[in-house]
Protein backbone atom coordinates (compact mmCIF):
# COMPACT_ATOMS: atom_id res chain seq x y z
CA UNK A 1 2.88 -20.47 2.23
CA UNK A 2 1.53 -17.38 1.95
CA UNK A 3 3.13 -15.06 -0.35
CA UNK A 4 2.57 -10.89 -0.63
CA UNK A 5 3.99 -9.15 -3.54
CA UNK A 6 3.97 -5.13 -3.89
CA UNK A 7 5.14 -3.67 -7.26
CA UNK A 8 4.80 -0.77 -9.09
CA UNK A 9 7.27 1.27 -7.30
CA UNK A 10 9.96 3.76 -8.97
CA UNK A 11 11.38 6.91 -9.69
CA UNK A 12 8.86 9.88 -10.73
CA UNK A 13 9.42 13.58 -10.79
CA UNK A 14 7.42 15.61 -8.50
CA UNK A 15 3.92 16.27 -9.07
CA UNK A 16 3.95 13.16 -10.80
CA UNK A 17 2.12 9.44 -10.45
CA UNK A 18 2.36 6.21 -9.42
CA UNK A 19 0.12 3.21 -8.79
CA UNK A 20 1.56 0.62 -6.30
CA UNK A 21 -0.33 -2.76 -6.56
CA UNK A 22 -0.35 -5.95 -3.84
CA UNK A 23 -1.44 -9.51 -3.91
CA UNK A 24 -1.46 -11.72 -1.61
CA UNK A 25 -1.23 -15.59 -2.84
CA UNK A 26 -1.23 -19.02 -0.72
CA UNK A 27 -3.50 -18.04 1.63
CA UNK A 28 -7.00 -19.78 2.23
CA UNK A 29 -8.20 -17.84 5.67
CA UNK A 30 -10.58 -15.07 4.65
CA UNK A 31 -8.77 -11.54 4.33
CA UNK A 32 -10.57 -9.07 5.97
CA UNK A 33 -8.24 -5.85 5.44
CA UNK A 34 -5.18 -4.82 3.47
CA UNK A 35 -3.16 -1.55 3.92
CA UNK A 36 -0.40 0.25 2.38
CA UNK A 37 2.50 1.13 5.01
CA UNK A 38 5.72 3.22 4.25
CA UNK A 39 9.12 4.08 5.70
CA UNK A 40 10.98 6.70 5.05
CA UNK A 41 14.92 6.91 5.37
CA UNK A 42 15.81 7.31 9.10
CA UNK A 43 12.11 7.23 9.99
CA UNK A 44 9.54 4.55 11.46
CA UNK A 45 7.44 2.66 9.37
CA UNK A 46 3.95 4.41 9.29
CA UNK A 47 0.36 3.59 8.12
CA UNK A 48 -0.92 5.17 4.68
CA UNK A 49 -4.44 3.92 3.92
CA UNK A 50 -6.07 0.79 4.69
CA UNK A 51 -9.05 -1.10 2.85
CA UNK A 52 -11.83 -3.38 4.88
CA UNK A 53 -13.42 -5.61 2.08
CA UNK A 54 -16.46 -6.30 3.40
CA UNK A 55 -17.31 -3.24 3.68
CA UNK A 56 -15.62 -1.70 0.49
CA UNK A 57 -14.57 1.20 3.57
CA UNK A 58 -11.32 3.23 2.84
CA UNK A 59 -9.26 5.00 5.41
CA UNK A 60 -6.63 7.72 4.90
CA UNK A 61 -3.65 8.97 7.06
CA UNK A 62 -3.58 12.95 6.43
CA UNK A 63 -0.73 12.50 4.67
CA UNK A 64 -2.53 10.69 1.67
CA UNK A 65 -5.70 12.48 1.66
CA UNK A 66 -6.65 13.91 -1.13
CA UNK A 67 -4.00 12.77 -3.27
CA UNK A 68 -4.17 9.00 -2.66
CA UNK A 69 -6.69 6.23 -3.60
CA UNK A 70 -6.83 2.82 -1.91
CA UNK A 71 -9.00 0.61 -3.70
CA UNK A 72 -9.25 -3.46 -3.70
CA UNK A 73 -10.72 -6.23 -5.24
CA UNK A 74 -11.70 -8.85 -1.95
CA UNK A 75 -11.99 -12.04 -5.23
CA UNK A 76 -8.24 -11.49 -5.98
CA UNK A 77 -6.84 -10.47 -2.17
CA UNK A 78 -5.58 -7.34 -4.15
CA UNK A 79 -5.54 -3.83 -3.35
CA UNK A 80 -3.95 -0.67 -5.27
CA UNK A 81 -3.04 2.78 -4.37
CA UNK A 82 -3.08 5.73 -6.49
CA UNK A 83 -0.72 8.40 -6.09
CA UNK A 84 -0.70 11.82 -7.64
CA UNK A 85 0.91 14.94 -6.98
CA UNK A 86 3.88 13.05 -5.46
CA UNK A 87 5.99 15.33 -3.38
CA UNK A 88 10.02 14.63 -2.48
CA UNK A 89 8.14 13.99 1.11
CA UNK A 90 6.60 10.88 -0.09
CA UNK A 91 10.00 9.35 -1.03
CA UNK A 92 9.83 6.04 0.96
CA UNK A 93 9.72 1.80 0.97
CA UNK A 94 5.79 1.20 0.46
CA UNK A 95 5.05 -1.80 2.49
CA UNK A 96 1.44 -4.11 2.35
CA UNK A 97 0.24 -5.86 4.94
CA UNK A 98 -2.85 -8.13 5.11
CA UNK A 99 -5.21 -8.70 7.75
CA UNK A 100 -6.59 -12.10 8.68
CA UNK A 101 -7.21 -15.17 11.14
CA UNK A 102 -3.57 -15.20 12.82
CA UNK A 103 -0.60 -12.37 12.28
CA UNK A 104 -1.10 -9.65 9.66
CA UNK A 105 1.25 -10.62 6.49
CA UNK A 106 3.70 -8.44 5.35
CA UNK A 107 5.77 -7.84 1.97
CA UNK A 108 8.91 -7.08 1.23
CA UNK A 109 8.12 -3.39 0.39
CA UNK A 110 8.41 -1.75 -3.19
CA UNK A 111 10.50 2.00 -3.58
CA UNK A 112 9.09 5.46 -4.45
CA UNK A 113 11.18 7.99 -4.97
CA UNK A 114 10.24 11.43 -6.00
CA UNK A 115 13.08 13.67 -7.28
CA UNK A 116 13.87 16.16 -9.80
């Protein structure tokens, strides 16, 4: 059964940090991409950054550019992202999702919040 974990999530002030991790476990079919999702309260779920392992190509929504890194490591299924300068904006669930043969894998999500 394949299994996708997020962690890393919490509570930091603004212009603070955070580095969300997700692995994805179970799963023999070749990953090709991961991403990092979020939702906001009230809001729809939206893309962040994605990561194509083959490739070692990044992509960034404009929300994350500049202050967010997506990297991954294609041996372990795992990719990270690296958040600084977190605004009250960025307050959301932070879903992954995987990319393979079949339906895209989801986790259960993992919570930022940014508040004074």
């Amino acid at each position: 059964q394949v299994k996708v974990v997020e962690s890393g999530g919490g509570l930091v002030q603004p212009g603070g940090s955070l580095t969300l991790s997700c692995v994805v476990s179970g799963d023999d079919r070749t990953i090709t991409s991961m991403a990092w999702h979020r939702q906001a309260p009230g809001k729809q779920r939206e893309l962040v950054a994605y990561y194509i392992f083959s490739v070692a190509a990044t992509h960034y929504e404009e929300s994350a550019k500049g202050r967010f890194t997506i990297s991954g490591d294609g041996a372990r299924n795992m990719i990270t992202l690296q958040m600084n300068n977190l605004k009250p904006k960025d307050t959301a669930v932070y879903f992954c999702s995987a990319r393979r043969p079949g339906p895209d894998c989801w986790g259960q999500g993992t919570q930022v919040a940014v508040s004074s």
